[in-house]
Protein backbone atom coordinates (compact mmCIF):
# COMPACT_ATOMS: atom_id res chain seq x y z
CA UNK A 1 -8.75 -31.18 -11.94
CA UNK A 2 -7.88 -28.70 -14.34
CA UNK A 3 -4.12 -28.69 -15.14
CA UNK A 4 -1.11 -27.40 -17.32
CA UNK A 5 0.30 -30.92 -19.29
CA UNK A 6 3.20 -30.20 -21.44
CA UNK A 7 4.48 -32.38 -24.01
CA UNK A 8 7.93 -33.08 -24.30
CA UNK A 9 8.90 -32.48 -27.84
CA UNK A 10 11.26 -35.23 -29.41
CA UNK A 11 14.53 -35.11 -29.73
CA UNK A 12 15.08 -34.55 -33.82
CA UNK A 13 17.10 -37.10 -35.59
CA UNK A 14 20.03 -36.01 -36.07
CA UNK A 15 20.43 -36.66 -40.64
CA UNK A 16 22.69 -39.27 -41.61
CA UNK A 17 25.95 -38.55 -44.10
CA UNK A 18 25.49 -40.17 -47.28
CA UNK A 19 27.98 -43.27 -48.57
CA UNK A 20 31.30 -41.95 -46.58
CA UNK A 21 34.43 -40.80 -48.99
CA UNK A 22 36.79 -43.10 -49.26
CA UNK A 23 40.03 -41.13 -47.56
CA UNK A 24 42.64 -40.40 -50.43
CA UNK A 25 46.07 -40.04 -49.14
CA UNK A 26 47.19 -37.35 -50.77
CA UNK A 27 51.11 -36.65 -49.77
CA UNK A 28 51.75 -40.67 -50.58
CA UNK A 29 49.86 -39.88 -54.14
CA UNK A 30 51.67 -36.86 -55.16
CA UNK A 31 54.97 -38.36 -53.59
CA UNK A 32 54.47 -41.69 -55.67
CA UNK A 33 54.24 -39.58 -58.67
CA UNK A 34 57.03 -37.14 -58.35
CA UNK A 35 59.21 -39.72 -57.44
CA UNK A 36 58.81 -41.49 -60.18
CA UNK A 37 58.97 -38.05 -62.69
CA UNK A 38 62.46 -37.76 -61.22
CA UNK A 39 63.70 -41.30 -61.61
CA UNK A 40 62.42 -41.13 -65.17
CA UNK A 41 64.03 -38.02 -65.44
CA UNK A 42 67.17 -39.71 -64.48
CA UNK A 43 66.60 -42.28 -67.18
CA UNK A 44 66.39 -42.16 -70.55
CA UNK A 45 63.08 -39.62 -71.46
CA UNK A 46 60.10 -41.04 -72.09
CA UNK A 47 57.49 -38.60 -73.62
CA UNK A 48 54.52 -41.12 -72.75
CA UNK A 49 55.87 -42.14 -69.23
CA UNK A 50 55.54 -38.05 -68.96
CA UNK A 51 51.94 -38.09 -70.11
CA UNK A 52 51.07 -40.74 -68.20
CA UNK A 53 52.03 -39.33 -64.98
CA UNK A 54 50.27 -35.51 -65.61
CA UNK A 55 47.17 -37.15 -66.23
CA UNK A 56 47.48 -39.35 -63.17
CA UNK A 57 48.29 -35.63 -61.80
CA UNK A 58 45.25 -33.94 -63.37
CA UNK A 59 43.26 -37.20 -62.12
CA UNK A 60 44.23 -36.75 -58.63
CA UNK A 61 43.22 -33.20 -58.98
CA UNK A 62 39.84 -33.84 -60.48
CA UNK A 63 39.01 -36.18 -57.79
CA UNK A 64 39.84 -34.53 -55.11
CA UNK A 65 37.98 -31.31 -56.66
CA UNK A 66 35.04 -33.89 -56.90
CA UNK A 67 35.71 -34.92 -53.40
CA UNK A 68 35.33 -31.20 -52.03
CA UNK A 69 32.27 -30.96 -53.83
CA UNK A 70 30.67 -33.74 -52.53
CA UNK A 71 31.65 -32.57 -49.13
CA UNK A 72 30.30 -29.52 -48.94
CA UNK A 73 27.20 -30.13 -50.46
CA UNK A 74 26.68 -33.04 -48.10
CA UNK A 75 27.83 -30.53 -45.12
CA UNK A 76 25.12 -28.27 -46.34
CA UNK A 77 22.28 -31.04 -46.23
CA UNK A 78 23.28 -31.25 -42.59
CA UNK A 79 22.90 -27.39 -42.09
CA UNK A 80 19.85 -27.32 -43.54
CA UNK A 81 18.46 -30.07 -41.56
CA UNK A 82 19.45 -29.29 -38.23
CA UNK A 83 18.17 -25.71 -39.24
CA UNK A 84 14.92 -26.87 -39.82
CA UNK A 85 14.48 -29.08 -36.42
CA UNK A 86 16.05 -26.07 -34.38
CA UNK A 87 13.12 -23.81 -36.27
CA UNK A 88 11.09 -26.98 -35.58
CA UNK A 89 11.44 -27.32 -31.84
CA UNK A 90 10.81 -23.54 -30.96
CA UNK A 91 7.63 -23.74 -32.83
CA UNK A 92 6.84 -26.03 -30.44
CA UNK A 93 8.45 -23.94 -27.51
CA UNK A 94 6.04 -21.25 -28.43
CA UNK A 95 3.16 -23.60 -28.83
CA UNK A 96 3.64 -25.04 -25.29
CA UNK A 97 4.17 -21.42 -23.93
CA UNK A 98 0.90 -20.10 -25.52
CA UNK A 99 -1.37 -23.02 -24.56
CA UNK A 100 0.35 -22.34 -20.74
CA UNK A 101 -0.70 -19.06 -21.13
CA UNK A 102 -4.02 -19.60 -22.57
CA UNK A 103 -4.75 -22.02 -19.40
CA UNK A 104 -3.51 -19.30 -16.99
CA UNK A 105 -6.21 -17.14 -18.67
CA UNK A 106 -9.19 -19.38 -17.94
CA UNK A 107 -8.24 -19.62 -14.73
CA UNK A 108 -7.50 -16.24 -13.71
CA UNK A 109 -9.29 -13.41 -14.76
CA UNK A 110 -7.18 -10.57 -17.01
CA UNK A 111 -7.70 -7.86 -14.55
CA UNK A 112 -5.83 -10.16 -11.49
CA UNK A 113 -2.91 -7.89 -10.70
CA UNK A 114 -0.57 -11.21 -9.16
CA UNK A 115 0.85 -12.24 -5.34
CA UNK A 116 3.45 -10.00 -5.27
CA UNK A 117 1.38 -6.79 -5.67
CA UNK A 118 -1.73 -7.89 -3.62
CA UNK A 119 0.73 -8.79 -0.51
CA UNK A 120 2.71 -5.42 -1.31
CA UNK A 121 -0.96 -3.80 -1.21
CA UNK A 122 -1.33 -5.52 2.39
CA UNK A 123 1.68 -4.05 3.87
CA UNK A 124 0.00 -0.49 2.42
CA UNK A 125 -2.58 -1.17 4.70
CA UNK A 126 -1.07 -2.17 7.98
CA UNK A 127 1.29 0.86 7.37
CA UNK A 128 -2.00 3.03 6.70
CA UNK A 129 -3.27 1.57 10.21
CA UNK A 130 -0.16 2.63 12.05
CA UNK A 131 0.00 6.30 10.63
CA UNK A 132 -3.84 6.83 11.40
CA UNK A 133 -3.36 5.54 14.93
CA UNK A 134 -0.28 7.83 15.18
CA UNK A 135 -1.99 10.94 13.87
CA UNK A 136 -5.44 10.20 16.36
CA UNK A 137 -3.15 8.90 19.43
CA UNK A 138 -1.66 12.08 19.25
CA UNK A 139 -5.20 14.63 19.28
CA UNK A 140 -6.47 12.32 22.19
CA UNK A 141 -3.60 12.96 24.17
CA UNK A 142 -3.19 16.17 23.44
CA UNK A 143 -6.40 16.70 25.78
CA UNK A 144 -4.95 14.67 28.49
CA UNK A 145 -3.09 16.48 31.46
CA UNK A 146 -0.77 15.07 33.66
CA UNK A 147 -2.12 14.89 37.20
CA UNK A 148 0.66 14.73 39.35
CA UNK A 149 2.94 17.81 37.13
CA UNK A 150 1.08 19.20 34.34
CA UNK A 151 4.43 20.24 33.02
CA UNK A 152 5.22 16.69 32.06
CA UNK A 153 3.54 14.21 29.22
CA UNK A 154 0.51 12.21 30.51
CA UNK A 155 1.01 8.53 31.17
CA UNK A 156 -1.25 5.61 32.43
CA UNK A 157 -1.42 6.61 36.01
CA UNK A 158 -4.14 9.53 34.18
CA UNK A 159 -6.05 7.00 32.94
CA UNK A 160 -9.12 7.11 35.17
CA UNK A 161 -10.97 3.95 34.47
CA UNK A 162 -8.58 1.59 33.63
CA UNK A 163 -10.33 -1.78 33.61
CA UNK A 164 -12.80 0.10 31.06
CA UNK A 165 -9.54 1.11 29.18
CA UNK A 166 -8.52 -2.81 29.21
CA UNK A 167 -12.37 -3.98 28.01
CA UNK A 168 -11.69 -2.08 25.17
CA UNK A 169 -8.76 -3.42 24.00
CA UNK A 170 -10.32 -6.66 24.77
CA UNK A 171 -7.11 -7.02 27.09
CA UNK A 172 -9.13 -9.00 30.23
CA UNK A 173 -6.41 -11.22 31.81
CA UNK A 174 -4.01 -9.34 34.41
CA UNK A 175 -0.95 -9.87 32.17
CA UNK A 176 -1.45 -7.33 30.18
CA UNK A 177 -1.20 -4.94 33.33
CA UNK A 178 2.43 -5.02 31.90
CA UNK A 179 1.37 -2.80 28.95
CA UNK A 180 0.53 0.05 31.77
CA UNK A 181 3.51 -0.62 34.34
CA UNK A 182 6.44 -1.91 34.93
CA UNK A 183 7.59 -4.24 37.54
CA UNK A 184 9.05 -1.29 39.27
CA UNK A 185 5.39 0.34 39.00
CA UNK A 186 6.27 3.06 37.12
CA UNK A 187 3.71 4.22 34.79
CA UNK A 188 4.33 3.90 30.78
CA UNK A 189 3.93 6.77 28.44
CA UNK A 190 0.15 7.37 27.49
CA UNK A 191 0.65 8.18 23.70
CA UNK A 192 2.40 5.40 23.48
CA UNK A 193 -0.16 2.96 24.90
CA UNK A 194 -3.04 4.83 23.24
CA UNK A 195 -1.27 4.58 19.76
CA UNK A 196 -0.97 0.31 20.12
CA UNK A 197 -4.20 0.25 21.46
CA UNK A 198 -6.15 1.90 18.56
CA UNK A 199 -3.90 -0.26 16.37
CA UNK A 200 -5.21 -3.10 18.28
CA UNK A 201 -8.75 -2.03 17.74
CA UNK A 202 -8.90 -1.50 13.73
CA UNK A 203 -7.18 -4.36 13.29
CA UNK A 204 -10.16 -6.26 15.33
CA UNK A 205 -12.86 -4.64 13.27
CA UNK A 206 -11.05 -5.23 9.97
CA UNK A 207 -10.94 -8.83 11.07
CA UNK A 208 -14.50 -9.15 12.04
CA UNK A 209 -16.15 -6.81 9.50
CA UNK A 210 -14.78 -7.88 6.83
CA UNK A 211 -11.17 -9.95 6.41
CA UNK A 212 -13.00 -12.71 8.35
CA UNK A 213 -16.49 -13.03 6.16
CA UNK A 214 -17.05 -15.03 3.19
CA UNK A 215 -18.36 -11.73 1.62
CA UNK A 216 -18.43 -8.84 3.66
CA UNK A 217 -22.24 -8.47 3.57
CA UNK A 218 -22.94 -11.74 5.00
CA UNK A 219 -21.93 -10.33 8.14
CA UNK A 220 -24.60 -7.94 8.30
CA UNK A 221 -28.14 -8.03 7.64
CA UNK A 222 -31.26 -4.98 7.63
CA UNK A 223 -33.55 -4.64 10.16
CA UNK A 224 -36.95 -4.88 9.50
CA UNK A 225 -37.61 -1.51 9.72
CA UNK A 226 -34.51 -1.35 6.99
CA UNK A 227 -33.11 1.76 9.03
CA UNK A 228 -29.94 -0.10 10.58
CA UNK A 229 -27.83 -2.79 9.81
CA UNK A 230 -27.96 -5.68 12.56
CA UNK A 231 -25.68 -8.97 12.56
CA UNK A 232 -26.40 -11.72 10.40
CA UNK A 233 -25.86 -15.58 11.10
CA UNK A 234 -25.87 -16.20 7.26
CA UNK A 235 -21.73 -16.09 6.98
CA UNK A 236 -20.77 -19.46 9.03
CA UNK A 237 -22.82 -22.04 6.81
CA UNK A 238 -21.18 -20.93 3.91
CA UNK A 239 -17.97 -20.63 5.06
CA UNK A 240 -18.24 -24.08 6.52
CA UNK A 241 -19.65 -25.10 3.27
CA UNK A 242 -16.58 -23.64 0.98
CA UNK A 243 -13.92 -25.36 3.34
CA UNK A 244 -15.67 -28.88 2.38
CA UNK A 245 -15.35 -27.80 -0.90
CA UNK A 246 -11.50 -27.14 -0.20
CA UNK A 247 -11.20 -30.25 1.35
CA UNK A 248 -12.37 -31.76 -1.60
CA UNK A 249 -11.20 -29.92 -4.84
CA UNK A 250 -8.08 -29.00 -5.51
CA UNK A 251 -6.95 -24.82 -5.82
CA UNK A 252 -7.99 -24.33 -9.63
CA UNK A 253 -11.67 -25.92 -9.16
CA UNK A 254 -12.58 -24.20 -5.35
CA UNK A 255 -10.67 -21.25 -6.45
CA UNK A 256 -13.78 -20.73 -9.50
CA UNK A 257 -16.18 -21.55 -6.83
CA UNK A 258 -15.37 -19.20 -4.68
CA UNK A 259 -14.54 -15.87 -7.26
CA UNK A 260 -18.18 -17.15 -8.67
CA UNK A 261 -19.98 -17.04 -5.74
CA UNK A 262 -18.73 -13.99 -4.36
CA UNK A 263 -19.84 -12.50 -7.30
CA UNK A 264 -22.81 -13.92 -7.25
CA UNK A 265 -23.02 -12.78 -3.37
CA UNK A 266 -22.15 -9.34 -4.57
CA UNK A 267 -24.54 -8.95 -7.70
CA UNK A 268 -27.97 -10.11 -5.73
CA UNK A 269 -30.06 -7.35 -4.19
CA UNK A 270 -29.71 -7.78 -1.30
CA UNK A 271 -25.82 -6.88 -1.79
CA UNK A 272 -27.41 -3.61 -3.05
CA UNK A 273 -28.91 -2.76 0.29
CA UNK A 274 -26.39 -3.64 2.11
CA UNK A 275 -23.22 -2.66 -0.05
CA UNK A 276 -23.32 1.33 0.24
CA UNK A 277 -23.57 1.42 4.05
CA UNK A 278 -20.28 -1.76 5.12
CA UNK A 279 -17.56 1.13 5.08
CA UNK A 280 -19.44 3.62 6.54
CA UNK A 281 -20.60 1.07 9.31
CA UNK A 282 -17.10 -0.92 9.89
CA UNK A 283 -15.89 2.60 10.26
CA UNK A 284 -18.61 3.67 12.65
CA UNK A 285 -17.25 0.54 14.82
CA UNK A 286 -14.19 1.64 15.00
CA UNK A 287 -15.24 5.04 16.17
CA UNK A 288 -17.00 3.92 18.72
CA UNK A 289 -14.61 1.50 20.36
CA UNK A 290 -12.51 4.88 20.05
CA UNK A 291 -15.32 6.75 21.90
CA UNK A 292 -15.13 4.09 24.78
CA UNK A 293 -11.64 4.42 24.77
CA UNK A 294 -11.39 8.30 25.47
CA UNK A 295 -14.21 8.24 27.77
CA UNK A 296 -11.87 6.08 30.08
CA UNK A 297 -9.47 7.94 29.82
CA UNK A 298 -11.50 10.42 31.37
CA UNK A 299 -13.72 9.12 33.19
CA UNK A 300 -16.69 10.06 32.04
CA UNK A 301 -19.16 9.97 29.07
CA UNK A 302 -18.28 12.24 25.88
CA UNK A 303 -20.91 14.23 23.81
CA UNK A 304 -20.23 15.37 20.04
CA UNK A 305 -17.39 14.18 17.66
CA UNK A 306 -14.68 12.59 19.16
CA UNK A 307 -12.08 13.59 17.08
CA UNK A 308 -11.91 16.34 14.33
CA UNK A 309 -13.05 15.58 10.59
CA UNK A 310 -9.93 14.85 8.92
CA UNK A 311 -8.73 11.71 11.43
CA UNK A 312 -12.43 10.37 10.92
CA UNK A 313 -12.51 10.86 6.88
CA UNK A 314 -9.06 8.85 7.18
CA UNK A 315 -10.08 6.27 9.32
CA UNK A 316 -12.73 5.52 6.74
CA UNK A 317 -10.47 5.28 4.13
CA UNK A 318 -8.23 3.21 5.73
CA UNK A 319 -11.36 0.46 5.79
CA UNK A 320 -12.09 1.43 2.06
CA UNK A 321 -8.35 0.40 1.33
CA UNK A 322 -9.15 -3.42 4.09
CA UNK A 323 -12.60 -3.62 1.66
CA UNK A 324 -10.97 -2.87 -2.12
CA UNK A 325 -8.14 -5.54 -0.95
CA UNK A 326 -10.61 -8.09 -0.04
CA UNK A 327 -12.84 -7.72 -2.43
CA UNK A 328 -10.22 -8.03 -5.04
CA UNK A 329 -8.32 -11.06 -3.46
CA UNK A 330 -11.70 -12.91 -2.40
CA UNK A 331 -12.96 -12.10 -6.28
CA UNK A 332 -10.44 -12.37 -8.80
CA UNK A 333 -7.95 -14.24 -7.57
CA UNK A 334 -8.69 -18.06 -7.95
CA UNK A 335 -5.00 -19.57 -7.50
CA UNK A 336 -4.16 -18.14 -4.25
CA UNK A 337 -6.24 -17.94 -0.92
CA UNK A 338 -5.48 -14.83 1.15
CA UNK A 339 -5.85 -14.95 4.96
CA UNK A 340 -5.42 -12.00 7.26
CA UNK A 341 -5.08 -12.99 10.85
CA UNK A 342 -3.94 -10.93 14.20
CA UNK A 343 -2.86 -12.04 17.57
CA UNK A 344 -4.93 -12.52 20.83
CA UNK A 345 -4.32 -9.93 23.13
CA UNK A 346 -3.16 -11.75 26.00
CA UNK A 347 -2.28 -14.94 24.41
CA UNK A 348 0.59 -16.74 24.14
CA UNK A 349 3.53 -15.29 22.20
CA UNK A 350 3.92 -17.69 19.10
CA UNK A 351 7.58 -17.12 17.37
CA UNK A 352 6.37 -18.65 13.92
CA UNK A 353 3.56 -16.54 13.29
CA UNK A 354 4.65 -12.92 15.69
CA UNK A 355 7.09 -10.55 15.83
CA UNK A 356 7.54 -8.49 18.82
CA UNK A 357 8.05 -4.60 18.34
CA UNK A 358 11.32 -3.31 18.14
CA UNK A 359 12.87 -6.01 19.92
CA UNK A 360 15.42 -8.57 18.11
CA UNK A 361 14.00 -12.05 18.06
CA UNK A 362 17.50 -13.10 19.53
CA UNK A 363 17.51 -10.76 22.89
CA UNK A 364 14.04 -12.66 23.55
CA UNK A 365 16.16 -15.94 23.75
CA UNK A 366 13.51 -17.82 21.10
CA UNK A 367 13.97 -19.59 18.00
CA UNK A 368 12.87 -18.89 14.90
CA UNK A 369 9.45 -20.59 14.67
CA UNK A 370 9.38 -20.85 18.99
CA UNK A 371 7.04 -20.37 21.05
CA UNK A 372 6.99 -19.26 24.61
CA UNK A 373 4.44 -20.14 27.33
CA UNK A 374 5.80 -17.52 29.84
CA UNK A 375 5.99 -14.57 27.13
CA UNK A 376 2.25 -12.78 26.51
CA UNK A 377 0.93 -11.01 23.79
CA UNK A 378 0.23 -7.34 25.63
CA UNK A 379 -1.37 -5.83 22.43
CA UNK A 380 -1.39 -6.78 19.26
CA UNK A 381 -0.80 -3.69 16.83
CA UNK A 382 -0.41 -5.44 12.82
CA UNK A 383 -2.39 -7.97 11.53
CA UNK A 384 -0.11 -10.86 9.54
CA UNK A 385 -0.87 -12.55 6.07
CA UNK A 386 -0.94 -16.00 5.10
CA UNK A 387 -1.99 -17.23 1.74
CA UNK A 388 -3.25 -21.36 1.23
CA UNK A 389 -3.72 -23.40 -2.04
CA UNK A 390 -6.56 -26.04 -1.90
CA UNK A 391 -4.70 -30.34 -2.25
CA UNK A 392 -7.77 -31.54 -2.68
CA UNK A 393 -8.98 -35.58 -2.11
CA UNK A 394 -9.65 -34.84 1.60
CA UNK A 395 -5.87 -33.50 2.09
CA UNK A 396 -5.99 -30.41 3.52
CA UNK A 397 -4.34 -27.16 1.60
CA UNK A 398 -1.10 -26.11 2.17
CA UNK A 399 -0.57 -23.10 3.58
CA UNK A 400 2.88 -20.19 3.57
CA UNK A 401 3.44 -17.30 6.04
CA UNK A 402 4.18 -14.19 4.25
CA UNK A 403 4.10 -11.21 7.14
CA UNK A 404 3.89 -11.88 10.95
CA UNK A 405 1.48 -10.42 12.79
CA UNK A 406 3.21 -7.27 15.52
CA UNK A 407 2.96 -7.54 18.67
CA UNK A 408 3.96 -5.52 21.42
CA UNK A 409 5.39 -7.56 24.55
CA UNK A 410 6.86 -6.49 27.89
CA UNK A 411 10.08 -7.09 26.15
CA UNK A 412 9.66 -3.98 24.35
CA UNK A 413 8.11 -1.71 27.36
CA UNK A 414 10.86 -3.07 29.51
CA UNK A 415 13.23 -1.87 26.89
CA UNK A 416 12.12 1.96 26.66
């Protein structure tokens, strides 16, 4: 295992004084001699009692000149020594510092833009998701009268094939009749239910085109008559394979395994083949799962385009934006694993990885991190993020919830 190990630098030693100064009481010196100036004064004067006592004076003074001397040049050793082990010690800072940074560098690649950016980059794209199902929720209604008053907005009671509506949502249990009714029967609001289900859709092809996949062309394959793209069974082994080698290694060694291979994945030629044609053909899914979508709404089969250029170059680039994420997260990054997830339409509602739309966690009586056997997912209209770094020595990686997936319950029907 490749890792950071920085060496504590050692304490300096702190430089010693030389021989200490005897401590001259000065006061008691000068006292002594003044004292005994003045008695002699008082006495009979003696010229060389005088002279003795200045020079004891001009003694006293020398040494205690000698003394400050000493002192300060002795302070100024210290100085200079503790200078030099402070200069000393942030060499060594800086050392450690640039051999942490240098080891950062081998293991992720210059051009890796960091965590915070990549899962501000994911919100981007769930927000993209929501506007384009806005915008196109709000053309396919727009060709949608109101049976009953055609004065009024159209709601579920127009849609004419319902269960075909449901199919396409992938919504097959009976709970998620709750999305279309209330438990007074009255109908819900069409634009409404039309904008969380195409949500719901694009958020299943991201998912399964590409989010999902080891590399995003494993999931496909040509023909042989290299005219279409069919589905390939190539993605599985190698997934299974890198999740051994998870199990196994910790983040820094799988991390390079994975950034290398997907490279690899990307560079051969059959990536080549298959590259051009992924957005193009995850958006084509989604278009037609929008097809199926209208055409039970009214009840019959549609001819043409479904909706007018400008929603359709849009949808494509919201899967350009899903593909540029994951190929940069799923490439670059080797200290971080990124995983995208959504919720089960009709599943149960699980507190610690949903949030339910536009209702407060506290009016649906659950805890944070609850979960709630009687409360179903209806649709599920954001996908959540969750990044993982590999243990290693069989343990498996640990793994922290960044964004919940949305998802919208009868809670938040019940509430409009």
């Amino acid at each position: 295992m490749t890792s950071e190990t920085l060496s504590t630098p050692t304490e300096p030693v702190k430089p010693a004084l030389s021989t200490p100064i005897p401590p001259i009481d000065i006061n008691a010196r000068i006292t002594a001699i003044l004292t005994s100036s003045t008695t002699s004064t008082q006495s009979t004067p003696d010229a060389a009692r005088l002279q003795k006592e200045n020079d004891e004076l001009r003694e006293l003074l020398r040494t205690l000149q000698n003394n400050h001397a000493s002192t300060n040049s002795q302070l100024a050793a210290v100085a200079s020594t503790s200078s030099q082990a402070i200069t000393q010690l942030n060499r060594e800072i800086g050392r450690l510092q640039a051999d942490r940074a240098a080891l950062r560098a081998s293991l992720q690649p210059p051009e890796y833009e960091g965590s915070d950016k990549t899962i501000s980059r994911f919100a981007s794209l769930n927000r993209a998701i929501e506007e384009w199902a806005s915008s196109a929720s709000e053309e396919i209604v727009a060709a949608v009268v109101n049976s009953s008053d055609p004065t009024l907005e159209p709601t579920t009671l127009d849609i004419v094939d319902l269960p075909a509506f449901k199919a396409v949502t992938l919504q097959q249990t009976d709970v998620c009749d709750q999305m279309y009714k209330g438990t007074d029967g009255k109908a819900r609001q069409l634009e409404l239910v039309v904008d969380f289900a195409l949500r719901s859709i694009f958020c299943y092809h991201l998912l399964e085109s590409i989010f999902d996949r080891f590399h995003p062309i494993l999931g496909w394959a040509r023909d042989p008559s290299m005219r279409a793209l069919k589905r390939s069974n190539l993605d599985r082994p190698l997934r299974e394979m890198y999740g051994n080698v998870r199990l196994a290694e910790p983040q820094a060694i799988s991390g390079r395994w994975r950034t290398a291979s997907f490279k690899a994945i990307a560079a051969s030629p059959e990536s080549s083949a298959i590259s051009p044609n992924l957005i193009p053909n995850a958006t084509q899914l989604v278009l037609h799962d929008v097809r199926r979508l209208m055409e039970a709404i009214h009840g019959r089969a549609l001819t043409g385009q479904i909706l007018h250029e400008p929603t359709v170059v849009e949808a494509a680039e919201v899967v350009k934006l899903a593909y540029e994420w994951n190929t940069d997260v799923k490439g670059k990054d080797v200290l971080l694993e990124y995983h995208p997830f959504g919720a089960r339409n009709g599943g149960t509602f699980r507190g610690e990885r949903m949030e339910s739309m536009g209702v407060e966690m506290g009016k649906l009586t659950l805890g944070e991190g609850s979960s709630s056997p009687d409360l179903k997912v209806l649709c599920g209209v954001s996908l959540g993020l969750e990044t993982s770094q590999a243990v290693g020595s069989g343990k498996p990686p640990k793994y922290v919830l960044h964004a919940k997936a949305k998802v919208a319950t009868r809670h938040f029907f019940d509430e409009l």
